[in-house]
Each structure stands twice: as C-alpha cells, then as structure tokens.
C-alpha atoms as a PDB file:
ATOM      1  CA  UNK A   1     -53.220  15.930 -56.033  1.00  0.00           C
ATOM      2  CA  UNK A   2     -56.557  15.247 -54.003  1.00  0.00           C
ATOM      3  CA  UNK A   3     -59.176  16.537 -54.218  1.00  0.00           C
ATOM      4  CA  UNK A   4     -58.651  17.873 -50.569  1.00  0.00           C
ATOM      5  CA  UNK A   5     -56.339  20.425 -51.851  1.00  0.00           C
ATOM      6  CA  UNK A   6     -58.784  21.301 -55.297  1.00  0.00           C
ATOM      7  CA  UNK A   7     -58.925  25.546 -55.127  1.00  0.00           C
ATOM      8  CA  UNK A   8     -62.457  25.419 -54.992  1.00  0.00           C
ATOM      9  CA  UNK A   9     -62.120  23.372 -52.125  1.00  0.00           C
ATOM     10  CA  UNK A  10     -59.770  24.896 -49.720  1.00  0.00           C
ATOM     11  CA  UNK A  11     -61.601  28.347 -50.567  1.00  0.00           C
ATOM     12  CA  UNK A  12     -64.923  26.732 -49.739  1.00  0.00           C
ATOM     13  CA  UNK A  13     -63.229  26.066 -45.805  1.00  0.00           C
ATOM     14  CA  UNK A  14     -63.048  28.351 -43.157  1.00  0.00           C
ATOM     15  CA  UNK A  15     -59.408  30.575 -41.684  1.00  0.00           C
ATOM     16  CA  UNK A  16     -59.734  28.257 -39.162  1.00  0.00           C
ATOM     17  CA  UNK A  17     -59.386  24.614 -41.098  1.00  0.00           C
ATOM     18  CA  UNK A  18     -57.438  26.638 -43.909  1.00  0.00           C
ATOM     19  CA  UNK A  19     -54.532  27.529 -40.658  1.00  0.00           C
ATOM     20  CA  UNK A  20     -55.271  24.004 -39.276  1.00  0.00           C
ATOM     21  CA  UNK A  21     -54.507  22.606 -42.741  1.00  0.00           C
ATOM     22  CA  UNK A  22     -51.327  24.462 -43.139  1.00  0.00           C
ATOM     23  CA  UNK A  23     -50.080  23.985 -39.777  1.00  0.00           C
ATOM     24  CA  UNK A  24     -50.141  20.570 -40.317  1.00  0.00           C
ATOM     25  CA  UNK A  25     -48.343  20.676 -43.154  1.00  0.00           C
ATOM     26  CA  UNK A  26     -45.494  22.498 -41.487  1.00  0.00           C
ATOM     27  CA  UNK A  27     -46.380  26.194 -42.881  1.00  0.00           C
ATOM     28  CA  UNK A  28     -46.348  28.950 -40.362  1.00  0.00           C
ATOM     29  CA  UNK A  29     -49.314  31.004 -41.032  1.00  0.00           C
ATOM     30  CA  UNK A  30     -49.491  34.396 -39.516  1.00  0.00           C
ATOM     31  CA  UNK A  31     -52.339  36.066 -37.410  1.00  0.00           C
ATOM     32  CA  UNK A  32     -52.989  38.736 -39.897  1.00  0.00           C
ATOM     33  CA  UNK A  33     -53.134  36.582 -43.371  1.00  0.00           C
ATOM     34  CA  UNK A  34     -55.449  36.349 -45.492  1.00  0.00           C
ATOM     35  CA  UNK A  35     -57.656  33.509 -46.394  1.00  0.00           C
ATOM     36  CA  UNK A  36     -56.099  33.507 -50.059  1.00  0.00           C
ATOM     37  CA  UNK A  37     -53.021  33.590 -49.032  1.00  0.00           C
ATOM     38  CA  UNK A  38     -53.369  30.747 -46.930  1.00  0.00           C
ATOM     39  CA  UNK A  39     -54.682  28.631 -49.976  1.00  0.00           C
ATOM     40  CA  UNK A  40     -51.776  29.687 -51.688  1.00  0.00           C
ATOM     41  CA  UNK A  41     -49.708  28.806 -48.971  1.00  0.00           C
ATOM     42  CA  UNK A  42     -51.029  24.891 -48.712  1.00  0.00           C
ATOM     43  CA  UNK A  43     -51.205  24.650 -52.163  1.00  0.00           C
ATOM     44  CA  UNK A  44     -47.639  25.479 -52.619  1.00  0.00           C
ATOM     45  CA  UNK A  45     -47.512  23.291 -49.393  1.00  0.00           C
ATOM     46  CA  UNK A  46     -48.217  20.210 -51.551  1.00  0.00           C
ATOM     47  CA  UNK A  47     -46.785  21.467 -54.698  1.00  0.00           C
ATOM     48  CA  UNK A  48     -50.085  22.081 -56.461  1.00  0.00           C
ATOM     49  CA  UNK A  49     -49.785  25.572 -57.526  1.00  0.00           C
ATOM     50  CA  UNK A  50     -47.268  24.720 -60.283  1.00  0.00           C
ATOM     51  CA  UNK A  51     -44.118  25.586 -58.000  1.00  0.00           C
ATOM     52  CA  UNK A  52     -42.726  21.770 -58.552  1.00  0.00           C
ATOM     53  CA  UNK A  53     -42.684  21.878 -62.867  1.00  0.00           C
ATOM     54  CA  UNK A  54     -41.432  25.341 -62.914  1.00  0.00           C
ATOM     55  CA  UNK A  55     -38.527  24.320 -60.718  1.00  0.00           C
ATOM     56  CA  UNK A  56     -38.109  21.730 -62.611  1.00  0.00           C
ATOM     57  CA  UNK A  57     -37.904  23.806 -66.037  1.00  0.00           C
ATOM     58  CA  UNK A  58     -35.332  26.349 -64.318  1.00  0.00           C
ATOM     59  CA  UNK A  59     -33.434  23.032 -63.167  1.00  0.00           C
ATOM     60  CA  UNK A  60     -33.555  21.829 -67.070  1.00  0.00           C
ATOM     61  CA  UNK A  61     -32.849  25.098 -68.341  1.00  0.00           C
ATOM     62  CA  UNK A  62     -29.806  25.279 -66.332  1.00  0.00           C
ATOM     63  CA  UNK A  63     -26.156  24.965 -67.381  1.00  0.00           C
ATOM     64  CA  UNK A  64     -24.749  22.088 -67.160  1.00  0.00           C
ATOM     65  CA  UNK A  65     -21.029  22.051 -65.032  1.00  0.00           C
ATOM     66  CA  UNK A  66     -20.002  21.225 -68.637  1.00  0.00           C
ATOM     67  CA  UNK A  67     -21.528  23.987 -70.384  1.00  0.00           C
ATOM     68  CA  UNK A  68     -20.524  26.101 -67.463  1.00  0.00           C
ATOM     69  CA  UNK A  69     -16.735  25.439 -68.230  1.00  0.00           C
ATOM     70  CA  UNK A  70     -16.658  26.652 -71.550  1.00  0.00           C
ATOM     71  CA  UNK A  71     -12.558  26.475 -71.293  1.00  0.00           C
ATOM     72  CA  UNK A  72     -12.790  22.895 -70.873  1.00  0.00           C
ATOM     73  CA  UNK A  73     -14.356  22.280 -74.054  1.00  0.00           C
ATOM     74  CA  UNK A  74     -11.939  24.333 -76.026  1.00  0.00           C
ATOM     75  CA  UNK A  75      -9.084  22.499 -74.412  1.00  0.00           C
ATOM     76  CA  UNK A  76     -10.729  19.469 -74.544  1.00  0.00           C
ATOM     77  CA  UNK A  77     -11.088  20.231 -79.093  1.00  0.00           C
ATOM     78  CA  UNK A  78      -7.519  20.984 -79.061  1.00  0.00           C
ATOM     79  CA  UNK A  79      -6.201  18.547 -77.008  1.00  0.00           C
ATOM     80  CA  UNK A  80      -8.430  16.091 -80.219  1.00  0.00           C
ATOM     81  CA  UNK A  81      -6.331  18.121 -83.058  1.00  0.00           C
END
C-alpha cells in the first residue's frame, strides 16, 4: 500500500480529491456521501481495508469440491475394501 492511500491521509484531503481519487479508480461516488465513506470506498478500492485477506480466509475456509461430495469419498473407501 502507499502511503497515498494511509487513513490519515485520505482523511486529511478534501470531498473533492477524495471523489477525484475514487473516480479514478473506477468507484462511483454519489452526490450525497460522506467523506468517510468515500475513504472507505478507495480504500476498499485498493484493497487496503482488509477486504483482500478476509476473502482470502472465506476462500480457505471453503469446502473443497472434494469435501463437498461427501458420497464420493464413501464410495471411493468401499470401492478400496
């Protein structure tokens, strides 16, 4: 991460370069948000927030398609016997 997109940073910047920021990052921001949602918004932008490793736990945490099949691993024992 740079230090561009440090919290203390972005919330040091005004709507203006926060929206600018975003935008050009390919995040829509809307008229009405708020300035700490916008920080939220780039942050997740560039996968600073945490968003990225807690993906990547649910993705580790997740069956596998072998674990999924439970039948195929009871056929697969007997088919051993």
């Amino acid at each position: 991460m740079s230090d561009g997109f440090d919290v203390s940073v972005l919330e040091g910047k005004d709507r203006a370069e926060l929206v600018a920021i975003a935008e050009s990052l390919g995040e829509k921001v809307g008229a009405r948000a708020k300035k700490a949602d916008i920080v939220t918004l780039i942050l997740k932008a560039v996968g600073a927030d945490g968003g990225a490793p807690d993906s990547a736990a649910d993705a580790a945490e997740a069956p596998s398609s072998e674990e999924a099949a439970p039948g195929d691993a009871t056929e697969a024992a007997a088919a051993d016997d």
